[in-house]
C-alpha atoms as a PDB file:
ATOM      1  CA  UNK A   1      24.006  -3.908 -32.468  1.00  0.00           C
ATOM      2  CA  UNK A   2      24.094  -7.454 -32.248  1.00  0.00           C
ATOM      3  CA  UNK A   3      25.965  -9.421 -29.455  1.00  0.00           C
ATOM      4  CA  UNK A   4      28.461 -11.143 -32.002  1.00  0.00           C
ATOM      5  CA  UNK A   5      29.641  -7.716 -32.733  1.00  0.00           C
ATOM      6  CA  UNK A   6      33.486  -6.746 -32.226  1.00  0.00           C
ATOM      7  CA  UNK A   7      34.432  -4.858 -29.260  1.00  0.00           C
ATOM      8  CA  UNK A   8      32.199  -6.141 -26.557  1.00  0.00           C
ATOM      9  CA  UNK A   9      34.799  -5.489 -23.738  1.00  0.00           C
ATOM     10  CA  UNK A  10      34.940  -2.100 -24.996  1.00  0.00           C
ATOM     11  CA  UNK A  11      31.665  -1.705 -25.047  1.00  0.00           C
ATOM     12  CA  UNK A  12      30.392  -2.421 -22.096  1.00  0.00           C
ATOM     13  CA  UNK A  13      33.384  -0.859 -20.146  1.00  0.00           C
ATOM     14  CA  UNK A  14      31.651   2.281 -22.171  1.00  0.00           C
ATOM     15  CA  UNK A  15      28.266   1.821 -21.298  1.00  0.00           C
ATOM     16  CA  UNK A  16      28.952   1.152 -17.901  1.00  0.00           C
ATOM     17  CA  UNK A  17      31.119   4.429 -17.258  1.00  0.00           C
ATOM     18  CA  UNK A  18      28.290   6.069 -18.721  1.00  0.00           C
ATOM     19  CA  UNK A  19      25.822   5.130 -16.510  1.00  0.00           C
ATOM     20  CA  UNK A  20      27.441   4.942 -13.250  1.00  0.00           C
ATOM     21  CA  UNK A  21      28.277   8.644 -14.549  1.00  0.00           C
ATOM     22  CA  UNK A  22      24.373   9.510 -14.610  1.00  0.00           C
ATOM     23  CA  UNK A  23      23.002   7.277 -11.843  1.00  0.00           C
ATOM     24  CA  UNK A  24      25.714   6.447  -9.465  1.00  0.00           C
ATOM     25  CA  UNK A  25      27.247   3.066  -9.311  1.00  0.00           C
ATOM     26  CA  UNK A  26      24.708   1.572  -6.339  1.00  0.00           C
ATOM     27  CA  UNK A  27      21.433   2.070  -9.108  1.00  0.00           C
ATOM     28  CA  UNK A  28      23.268   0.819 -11.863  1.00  0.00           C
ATOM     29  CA  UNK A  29      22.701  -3.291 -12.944  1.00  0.00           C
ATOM     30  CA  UNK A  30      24.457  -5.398 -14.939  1.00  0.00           C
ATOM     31  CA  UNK A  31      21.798  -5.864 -17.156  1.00  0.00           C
ATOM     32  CA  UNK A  32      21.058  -2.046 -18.029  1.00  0.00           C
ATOM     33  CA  UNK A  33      25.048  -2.019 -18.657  1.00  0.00           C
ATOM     34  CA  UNK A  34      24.404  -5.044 -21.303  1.00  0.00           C
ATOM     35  CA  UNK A  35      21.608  -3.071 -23.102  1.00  0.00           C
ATOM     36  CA  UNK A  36      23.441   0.149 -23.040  1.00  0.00           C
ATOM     37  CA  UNK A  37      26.151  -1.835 -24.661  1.00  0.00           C
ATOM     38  CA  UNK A  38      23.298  -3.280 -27.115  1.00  0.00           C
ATOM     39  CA  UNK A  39      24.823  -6.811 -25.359  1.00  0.00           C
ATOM     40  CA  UNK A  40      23.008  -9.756 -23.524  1.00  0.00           C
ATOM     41  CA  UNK A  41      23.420 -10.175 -19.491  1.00  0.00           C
ATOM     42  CA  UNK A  42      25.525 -13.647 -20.785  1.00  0.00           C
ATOM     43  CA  UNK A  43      27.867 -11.555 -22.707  1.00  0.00           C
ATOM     44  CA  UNK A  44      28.971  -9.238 -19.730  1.00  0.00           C
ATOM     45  CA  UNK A  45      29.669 -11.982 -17.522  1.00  0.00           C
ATOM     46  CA  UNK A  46      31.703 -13.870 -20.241  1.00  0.00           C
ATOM     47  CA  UNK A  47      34.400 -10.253 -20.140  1.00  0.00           C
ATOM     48  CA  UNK A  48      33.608  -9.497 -16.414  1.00  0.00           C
ATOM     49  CA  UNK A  49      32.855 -11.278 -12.891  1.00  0.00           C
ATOM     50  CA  UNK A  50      30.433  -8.545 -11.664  1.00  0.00           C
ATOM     51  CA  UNK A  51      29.651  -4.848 -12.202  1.00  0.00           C
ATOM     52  CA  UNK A  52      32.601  -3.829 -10.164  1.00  0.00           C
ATOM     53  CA  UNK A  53      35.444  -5.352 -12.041  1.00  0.00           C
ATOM     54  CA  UNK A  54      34.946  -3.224 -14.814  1.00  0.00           C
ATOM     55  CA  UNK A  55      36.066  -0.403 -12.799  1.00  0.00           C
ATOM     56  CA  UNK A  56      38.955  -2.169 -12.028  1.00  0.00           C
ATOM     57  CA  UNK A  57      39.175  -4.131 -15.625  1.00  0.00           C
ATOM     58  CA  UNK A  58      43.210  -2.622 -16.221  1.00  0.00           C
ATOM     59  CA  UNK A  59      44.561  -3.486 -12.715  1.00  0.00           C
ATOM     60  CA  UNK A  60      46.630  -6.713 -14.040  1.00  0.00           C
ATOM     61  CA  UNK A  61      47.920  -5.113 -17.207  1.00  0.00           C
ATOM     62  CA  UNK A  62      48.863  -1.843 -14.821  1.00  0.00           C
ATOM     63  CA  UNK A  63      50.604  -3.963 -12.075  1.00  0.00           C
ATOM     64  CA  UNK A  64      52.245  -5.684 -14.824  1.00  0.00           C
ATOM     65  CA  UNK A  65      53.387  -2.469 -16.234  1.00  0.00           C
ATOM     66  CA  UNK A  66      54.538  -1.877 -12.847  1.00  0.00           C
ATOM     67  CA  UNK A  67      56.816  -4.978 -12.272  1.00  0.00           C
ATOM     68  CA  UNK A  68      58.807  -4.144 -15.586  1.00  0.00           C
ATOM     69  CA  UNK A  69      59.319  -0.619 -14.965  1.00  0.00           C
ATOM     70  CA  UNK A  70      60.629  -1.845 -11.551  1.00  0.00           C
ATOM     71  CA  UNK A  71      62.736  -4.591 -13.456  1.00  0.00           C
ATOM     72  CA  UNK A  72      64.133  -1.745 -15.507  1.00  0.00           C
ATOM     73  CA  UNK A  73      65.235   0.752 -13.013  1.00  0.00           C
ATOM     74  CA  UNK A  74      69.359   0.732 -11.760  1.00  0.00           C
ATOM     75  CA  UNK A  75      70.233  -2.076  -9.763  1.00  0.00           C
ATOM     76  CA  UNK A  76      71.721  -0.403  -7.349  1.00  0.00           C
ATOM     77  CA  UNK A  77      68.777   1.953  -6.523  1.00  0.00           C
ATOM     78  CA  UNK A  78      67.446   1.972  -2.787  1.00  0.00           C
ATOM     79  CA  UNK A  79      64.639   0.019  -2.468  1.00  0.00           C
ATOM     80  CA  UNK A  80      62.066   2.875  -1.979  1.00  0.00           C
ATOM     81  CA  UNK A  81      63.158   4.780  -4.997  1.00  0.00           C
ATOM     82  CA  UNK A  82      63.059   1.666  -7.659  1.00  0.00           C
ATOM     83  CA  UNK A  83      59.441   1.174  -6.641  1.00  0.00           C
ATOM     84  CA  UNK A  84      58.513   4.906  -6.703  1.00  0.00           C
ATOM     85  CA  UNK A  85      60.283   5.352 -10.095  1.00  0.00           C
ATOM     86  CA  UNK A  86      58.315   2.175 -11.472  1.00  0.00           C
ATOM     87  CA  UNK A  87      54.592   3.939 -10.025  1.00  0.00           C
ATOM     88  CA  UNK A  88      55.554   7.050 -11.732  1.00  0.00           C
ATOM     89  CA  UNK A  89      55.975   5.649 -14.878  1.00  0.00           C
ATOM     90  CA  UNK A  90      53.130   3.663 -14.295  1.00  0.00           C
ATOM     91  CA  UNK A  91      50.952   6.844 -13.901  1.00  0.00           C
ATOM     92  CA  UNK A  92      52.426   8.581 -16.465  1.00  0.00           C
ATOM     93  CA  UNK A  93      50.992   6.143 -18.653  1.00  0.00           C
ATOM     94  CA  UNK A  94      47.423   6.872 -17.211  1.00  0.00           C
ATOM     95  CA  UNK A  95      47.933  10.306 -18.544  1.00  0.00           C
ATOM     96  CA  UNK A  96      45.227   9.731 -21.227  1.00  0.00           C
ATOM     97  CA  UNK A  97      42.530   8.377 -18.530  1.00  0.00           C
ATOM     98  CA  UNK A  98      42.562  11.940 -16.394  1.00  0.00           C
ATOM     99  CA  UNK A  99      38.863  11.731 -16.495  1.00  0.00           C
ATOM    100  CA  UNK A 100      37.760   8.422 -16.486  1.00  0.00           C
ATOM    101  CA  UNK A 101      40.211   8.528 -13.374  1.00  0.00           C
ATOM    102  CA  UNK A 102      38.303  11.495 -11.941  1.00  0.00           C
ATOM    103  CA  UNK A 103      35.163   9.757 -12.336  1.00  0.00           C
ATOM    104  CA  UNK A 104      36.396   6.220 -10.962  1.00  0.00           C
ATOM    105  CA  UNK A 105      37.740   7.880  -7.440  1.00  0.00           C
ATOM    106  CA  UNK A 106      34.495   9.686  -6.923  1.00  0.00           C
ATOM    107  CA  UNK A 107      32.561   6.417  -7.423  1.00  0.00           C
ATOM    108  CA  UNK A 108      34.708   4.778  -5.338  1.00  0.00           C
ATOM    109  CA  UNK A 109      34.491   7.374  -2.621  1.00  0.00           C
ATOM    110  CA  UNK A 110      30.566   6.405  -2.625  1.00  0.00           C
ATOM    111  CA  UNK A 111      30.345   2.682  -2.155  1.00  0.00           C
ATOM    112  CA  UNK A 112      32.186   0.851   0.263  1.00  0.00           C
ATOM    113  CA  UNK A 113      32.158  -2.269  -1.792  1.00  0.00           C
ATOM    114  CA  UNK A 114      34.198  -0.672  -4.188  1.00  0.00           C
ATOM    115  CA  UNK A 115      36.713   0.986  -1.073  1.00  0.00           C
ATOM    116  CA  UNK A 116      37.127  -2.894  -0.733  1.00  0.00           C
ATOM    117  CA  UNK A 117      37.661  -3.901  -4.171  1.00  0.00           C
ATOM    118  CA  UNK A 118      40.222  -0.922  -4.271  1.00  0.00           C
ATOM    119  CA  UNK A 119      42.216  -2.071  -1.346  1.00  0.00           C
ATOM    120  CA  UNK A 120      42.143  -5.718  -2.266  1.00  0.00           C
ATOM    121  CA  UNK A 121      43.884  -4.565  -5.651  1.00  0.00           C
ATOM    122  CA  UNK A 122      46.043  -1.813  -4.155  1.00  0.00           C
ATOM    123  CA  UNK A 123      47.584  -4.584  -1.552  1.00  0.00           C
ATOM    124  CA  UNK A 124      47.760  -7.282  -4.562  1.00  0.00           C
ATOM    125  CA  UNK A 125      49.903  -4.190  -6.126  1.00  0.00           C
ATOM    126  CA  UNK A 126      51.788  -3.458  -3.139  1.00  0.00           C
ATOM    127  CA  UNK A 127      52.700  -7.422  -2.612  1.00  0.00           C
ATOM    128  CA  UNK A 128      53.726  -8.291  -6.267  1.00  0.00           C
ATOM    129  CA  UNK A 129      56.124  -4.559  -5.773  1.00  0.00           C
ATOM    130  CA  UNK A 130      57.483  -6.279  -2.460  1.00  0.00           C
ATOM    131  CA  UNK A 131      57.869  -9.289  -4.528  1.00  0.00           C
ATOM    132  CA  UNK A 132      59.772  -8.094  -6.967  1.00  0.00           C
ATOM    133  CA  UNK A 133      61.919  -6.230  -4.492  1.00  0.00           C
ATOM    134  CA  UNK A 134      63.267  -9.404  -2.928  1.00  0.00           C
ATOM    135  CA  UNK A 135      63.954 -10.388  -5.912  1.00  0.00           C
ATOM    136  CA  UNK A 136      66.158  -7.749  -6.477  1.00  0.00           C
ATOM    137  CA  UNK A 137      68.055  -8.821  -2.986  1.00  0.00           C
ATOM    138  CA  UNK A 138      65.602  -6.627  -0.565  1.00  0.00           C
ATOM    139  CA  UNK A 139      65.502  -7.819   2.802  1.00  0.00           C
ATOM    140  CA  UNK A 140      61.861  -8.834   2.931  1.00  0.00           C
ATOM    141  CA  UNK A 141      60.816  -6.867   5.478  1.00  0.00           C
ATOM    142  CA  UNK A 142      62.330  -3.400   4.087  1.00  0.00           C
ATOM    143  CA  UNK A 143      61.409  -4.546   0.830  1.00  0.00           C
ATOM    144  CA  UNK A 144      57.547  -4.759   2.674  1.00  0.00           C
ATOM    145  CA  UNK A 145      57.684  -1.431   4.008  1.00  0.00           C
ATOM    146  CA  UNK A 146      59.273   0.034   0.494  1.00  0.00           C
ATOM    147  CA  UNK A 147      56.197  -1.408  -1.461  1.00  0.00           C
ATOM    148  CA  UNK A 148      53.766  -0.324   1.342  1.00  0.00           C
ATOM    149  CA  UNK A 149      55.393   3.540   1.146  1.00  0.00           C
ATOM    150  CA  UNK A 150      55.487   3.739  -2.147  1.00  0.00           C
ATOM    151  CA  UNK A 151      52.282   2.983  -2.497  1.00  0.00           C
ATOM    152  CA  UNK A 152      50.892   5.125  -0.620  1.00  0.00           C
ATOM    153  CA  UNK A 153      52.947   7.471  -2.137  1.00  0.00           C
ATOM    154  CA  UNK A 154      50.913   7.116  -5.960  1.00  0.00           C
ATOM    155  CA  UNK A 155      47.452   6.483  -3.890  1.00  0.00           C
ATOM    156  CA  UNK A 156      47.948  10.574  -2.477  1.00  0.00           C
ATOM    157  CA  UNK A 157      49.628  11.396  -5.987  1.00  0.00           C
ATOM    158  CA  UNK A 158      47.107   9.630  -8.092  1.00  0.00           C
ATOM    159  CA  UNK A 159      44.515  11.755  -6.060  1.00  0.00           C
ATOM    160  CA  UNK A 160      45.583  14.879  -6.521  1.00  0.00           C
ATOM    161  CA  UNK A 161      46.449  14.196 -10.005  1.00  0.00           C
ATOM    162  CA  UNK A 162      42.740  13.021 -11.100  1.00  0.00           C
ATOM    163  CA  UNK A 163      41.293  15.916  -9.011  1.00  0.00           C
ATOM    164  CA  UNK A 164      43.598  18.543 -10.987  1.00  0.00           C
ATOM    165  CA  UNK A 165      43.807  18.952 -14.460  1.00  0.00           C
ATOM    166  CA  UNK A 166      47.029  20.157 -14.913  1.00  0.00           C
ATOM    167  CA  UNK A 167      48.786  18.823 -12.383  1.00  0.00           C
ATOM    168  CA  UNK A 168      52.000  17.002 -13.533  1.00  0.00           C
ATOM    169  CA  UNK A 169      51.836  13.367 -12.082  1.00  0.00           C
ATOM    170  CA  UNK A 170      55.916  13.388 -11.894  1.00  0.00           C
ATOM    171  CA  UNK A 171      56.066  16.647  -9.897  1.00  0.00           C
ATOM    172  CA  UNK A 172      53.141  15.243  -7.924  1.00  0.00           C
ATOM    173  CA  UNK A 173      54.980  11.944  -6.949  1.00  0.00           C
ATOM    174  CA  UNK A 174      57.836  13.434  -5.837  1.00  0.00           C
ATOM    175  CA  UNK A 175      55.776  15.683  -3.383  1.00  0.00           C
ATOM    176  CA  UNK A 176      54.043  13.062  -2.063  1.00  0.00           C
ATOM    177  CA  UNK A 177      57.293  11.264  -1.548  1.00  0.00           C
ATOM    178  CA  UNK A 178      58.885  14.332   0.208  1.00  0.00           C
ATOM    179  CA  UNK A 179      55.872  14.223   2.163  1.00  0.00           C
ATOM    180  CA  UNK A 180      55.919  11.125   3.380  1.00  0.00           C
ATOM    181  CA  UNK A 181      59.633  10.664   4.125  1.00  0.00           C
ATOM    182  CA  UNK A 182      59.283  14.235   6.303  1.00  0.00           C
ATOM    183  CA  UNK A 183      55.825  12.299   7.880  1.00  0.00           C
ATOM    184  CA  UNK A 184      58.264   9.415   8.944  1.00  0.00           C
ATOM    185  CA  UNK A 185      61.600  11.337   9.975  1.00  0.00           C
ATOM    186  CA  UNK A 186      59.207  13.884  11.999  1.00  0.00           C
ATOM    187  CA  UNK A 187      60.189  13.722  15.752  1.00  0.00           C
ATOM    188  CA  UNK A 188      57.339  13.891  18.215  1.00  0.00           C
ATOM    189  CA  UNK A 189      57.745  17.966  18.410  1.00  0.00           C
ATOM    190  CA  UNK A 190      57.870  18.497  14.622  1.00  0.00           C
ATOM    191  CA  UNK A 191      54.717  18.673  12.265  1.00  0.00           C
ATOM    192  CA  UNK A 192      54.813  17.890   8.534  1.00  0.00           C
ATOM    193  CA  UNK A 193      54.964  20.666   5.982  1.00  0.00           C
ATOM    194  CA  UNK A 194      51.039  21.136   4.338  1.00  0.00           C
ATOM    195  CA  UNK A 195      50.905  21.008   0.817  1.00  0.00           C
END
Protein backbone atom coordinates (compact mmCIF):
# COMPACT_ATOMS: atom_id res chain seq x y z
CA UNK A 1 0.00 0.00 0.00
CA UNK A 2 1.26 3.24 -0.73
CA UNK A 3 1.59 6.10 1.89
CA UNK A 4 -0.98 8.45 0.02
CA UNK A 5 -3.47 5.81 0.70
CA UNK A 6 -6.80 6.65 2.76
CA UNK A 7 -6.97 5.66 6.27
CA UNK A 8 -3.50 6.13 7.56
CA UNK A 9 -4.68 6.96 11.18
CA UNK A 10 -6.52 3.85 11.01
CA UNK A 11 -3.95 2.08 9.93
CA UNK A 12 -1.38 2.48 11.94
CA UNK A 13 -3.57 2.57 15.16
CA UNK A 14 -4.10 -1.20 13.58
CA UNK A 15 -0.74 -2.16 13.06
CA UNK A 16 0.38 -0.91 16.16
CA UNK A 17 -2.29 -2.85 18.39
CA UNK A 18 -1.14 -5.69 16.53
CA UNK A 19 2.19 -5.68 17.40
CA UNK A 20 2.31 -4.48 20.83
CA UNK A 21 -0.24 -7.58 20.96
CA UNK A 22 2.68 -10.04 19.78
CA UNK A 23 5.80 -8.34 21.18
CA UNK A 24 4.85 -6.18 24.03
CA UNK A 25 4.82 -2.47 23.79
CA UNK A 26 8.74 -1.92 25.16
CA UNK A 27 10.10 -4.06 21.67
CA UNK A 28 7.82 -2.43 19.50
CA UNK A 29 9.27 0.90 17.22
CA UNK A 30 7.68 3.34 15.48
CA UNK A 31 9.11 2.38 12.43
CA UNK A 32 8.01 -1.45 12.42
CA UNK A 33 4.41 0.18 13.26
CA UNK A 34 4.87 2.34 9.85
CA UNK A 35 5.73 -0.82 7.79
CA UNK A 36 3.11 -2.91 9.36
CA UNK A 37 0.85 -0.13 8.31
CA UNK A 38 2.67 -0.32 4.72
CA UNK A 39 3.39 3.69 5.88
CA UNK A 40 6.72 5.74 6.09
CA UNK A 41 8.26 6.71 9.74
CA UNK A 42 7.16 10.59 8.37
CA UNK A 43 3.66 9.53 8.04
CA UNK A 44 3.21 8.23 11.72
CA UNK A 45 4.53 11.22 13.20
CA UNK A 46 2.33 13.51 10.96
CA UNK A 47 -1.13 11.43 12.97
CA UNK A 48 0.86 10.80 16.24
CA UNK A 49 3.63 12.43 18.66
CA UNK A 50 5.22 9.07 19.65
CA UNK A 51 4.34 5.36 19.90
CA UNK A 52 2.41 5.92 23.03
CA UNK A 53 -0.23 8.32 21.93
CA UNK A 54 -1.75 5.91 19.84
CA UNK A 55 -2.81 4.07 22.81
CA UNK A 56 -4.26 6.97 24.03
CA UNK A 57 -5.31 8.46 20.35
CA UNK A 58 -9.45 8.78 21.64
CA UNK A 59 -8.76 10.49 25.02
CA UNK A 60 -9.93 14.14 23.68
CA UNK A 61 -12.92 12.93 21.72
CA UNK A 62 -13.83 10.65 25.08
CA UNK A 63 -13.35 13.59 27.58
CA UNK A 64 -15.30 15.55 25.22
CA UNK A 65 -17.98 13.01 25.22
CA UNK A 66 -17.69 13.33 28.82
CA UNK A 67 -18.25 17.15 29.30
CA UNK A 68 -21.63 16.91 27.25
CA UNK A 69 -23.02 14.03 28.94
CA UNK A 70 -22.21 16.05 32.13
CA UNK A 71 -23.83 19.22 30.41
CA UNK A 72 -26.87 17.06 29.83
CA UNK A 73 -27.58 15.55 33.13
CA UNK A 74 -30.47 17.47 35.69
CA UNK A 75 -29.36 20.57 37.03
CA UNK A 76 -30.14 19.96 40.16
CA UNK A 77 -28.16 16.66 40.51
CA UNK A 78 -25.45 16.46 43.40
CA UNK A 79 -22.30 17.04 42.18
CA UNK A 80 -20.94 13.42 42.49
CA UNK A 81 -23.81 11.87 40.68
CA UNK A 82 -23.79 14.35 37.42
CA UNK A 83 -20.17 13.34 36.93
CA UNK A 84 -20.73 9.58 37.56
CA UNK A 85 -23.81 9.59 35.26
CA UNK A 86 -21.66 11.46 32.48
CA UNK A 87 -18.55 8.42 32.95
CA UNK A 88 -21.17 5.87 32.60
CA UNK A 89 -22.39 6.98 29.54
CA UNK A 90 -19.07 7.60 28.53
CA UNK A 91 -18.20 3.85 28.99
CA UNK A 92 -21.14 2.66 27.67
CA UNK A 93 -20.04 4.01 24.55
CA UNK A 94 -16.70 1.97 24.79
CA UNK A 95 -18.90 -1.03 24.70
CA UNK A 96 -17.60 -1.95 21.20
CA UNK A 97 -13.72 -1.62 22.30
CA UNK A 98 -14.07 -4.58 25.20
CA UNK A 99 -10.96 -6.00 23.76
CA UNK A 100 -8.88 -3.50 22.48
CA UNK A 101 -9.62 -2.22 26.16
CA UNK A 102 -8.46 -5.55 27.58
CA UNK A 103 -5.40 -5.39 25.66
CA UNK A 104 -4.60 -1.54 26.36
CA UNK A 105 -4.79 -2.09 30.44
CA UNK A 106 -2.50 -5.05 30.26
CA UNK A 107 0.04 -3.00 28.25
CA UNK A 108 -0.28 -0.39 30.43
CA UNK A 109 0.17 -2.53 33.49
CA UNK A 110 3.77 -3.35 31.85
CA UNK A 111 5.46 -0.06 31.19
CA UNK A 112 5.60 2.62 33.51
CA UNK A 113 5.83 5.20 30.81
CA UNK A 114 2.55 4.40 29.80
CA UNK A 115 1.21 4.31 33.93
CA UNK A 116 2.37 8.00 33.33
CA UNK A 117 0.80 8.78 30.16
CA UNK A 118 -2.42 7.20 31.77
CA UNK A 119 -2.42 9.39 34.78
CA UNK A 120 -1.48 12.53 32.94
CA UNK A 121 -4.79 11.90 30.83
CA UNK A 122 -6.90 10.51 33.67
CA UNK A 123 -6.10 13.93 35.79
CA UNK A 124 -6.60 16.11 32.42
CA UNK A 125 -10.13 14.10 32.61
CA UNK A 126 -10.67 14.56 36.14
CA UNK A 127 -9.82 18.57 35.86
CA UNK A 128 -11.94 19.41 32.71
CA UNK A 129 -15.03 17.14 35.00
CA UNK A 130 -14.14 19.61 37.98
CA UNK A 131 -14.29 22.26 35.44
CA UNK A 132 -17.34 21.76 34.25
CA UNK A 133 -18.72 21.26 37.72
CA UNK A 134 -18.06 24.85 38.74
CA UNK A 135 -19.57 25.72 36.03
CA UNK A 136 -22.57 24.24 37.01
CA UNK A 137 -22.27 26.38 40.52
CA UNK A 138 -19.96 23.61 42.42
CA UNK A 139 -18.01 24.98 45.09
CA UNK A 140 -14.57 24.34 43.65
CA UNK A 141 -13.29 22.39 46.11
CA UNK A 142 -16.36 19.79 46.33
CA UNK A 143 -16.59 20.08 42.77
CA UNK A 144 -12.51 18.80 43.02
CA UNK A 145 -13.21 16.02 45.16
CA UNK A 146 -16.56 15.02 42.96
CA UNK A 147 -14.34 14.79 39.74
CA UNK A 148 -11.49 13.06 41.70
CA UNK A 149 -14.28 10.28 43.14
CA UNK A 150 -15.84 9.80 40.27
CA UNK A 151 -13.06 9.06 38.64
CA UNK A 152 -11.84 6.74 40.41
CA UNK A 153 -15.02 5.36 40.40
CA UNK A 154 -14.85 4.41 36.17
CA UNK A 155 -10.86 3.70 36.64
CA UNK A 156 -12.09 0.39 39.19
CA UNK A 157 -15.29 0.02 36.85
CA UNK A 158 -13.48 0.30 33.61
CA UNK A 159 -11.19 -2.51 35.10
CA UNK A 160 -13.37 -4.90 35.90
CA UNK A 161 -15.35 -4.28 32.90
CA UNK A 162 -12.32 -4.93 30.30
CA UNK A 163 -11.23 -7.93 32.45
CA UNK A 164 -14.92 -9.50 32.20
CA UNK A 165 -16.73 -10.14 29.26
CA UNK A 166 -20.03 -9.88 30.31
CA UNK A 167 -19.93 -7.67 32.83
CA UNK A 168 -22.47 -4.77 32.43
CA UNK A 169 -20.44 -1.43 32.69
CA UNK A 170 -23.76 0.32 34.29
CA UNK A 171 -24.16 -2.33 37.02
CA UNK A 172 -20.39 -2.12 37.39
CA UNK A 173 -20.35 1.73 38.01
CA UNK A 174 -22.77 1.73 40.41
CA UNK A 175 -20.78 -0.92 42.50
CA UNK A 176 -17.86 0.82 42.37
CA UNK A 177 -19.71 3.89 43.48
CA UNK A 178 -21.36 2.00 46.44
CA UNK A 179 -17.97 1.01 47.11
CA UNK A 180 -16.40 3.93 47.38
CA UNK A 181 -19.01 6.02 49.22
CA UNK A 182 -19.03 2.89 52.02
CA UNK A 183 -14.80 3.30 51.70
CA UNK A 184 -15.37 7.05 52.73
CA UNK A 185 -18.37 6.86 55.34
CA UNK A 186 -16.40 3.76 57.01
CA UNK A 187 -15.54 4.71 60.67
CA UNK A 188 -12.17 3.59 61.93
CA UNK A 189 -13.85 0.13 63.35
CA UNK A 190 -15.77 -0.68 60.14
CA UNK A 191 -14.22 -2.44 56.97
CA UNK A 192 -15.63 -2.08 53.45
CA UNK A 193 -17.82 -4.77 51.96
CA UNK A 194 -15.43 -7.05 49.24
CA UNK A 195 -16.79 -7.35 46.00
Amino acid sequence: MGRWEPNAVQRLQQAAWELFAERGYADVTVTEIAERAGLTKRSFFNHFADKREVLFAGAQAFEADILGYLAETDADAEPIDAAVAALTRGGLDLTPYREPARIRRGLIASSTELQERNLIKMASLTAAIAKALGERQTPARTAAFAAQAAVAAFDAAYDDWAADATADFSALMRQALSDLRHAVDAGPDEEPPRS
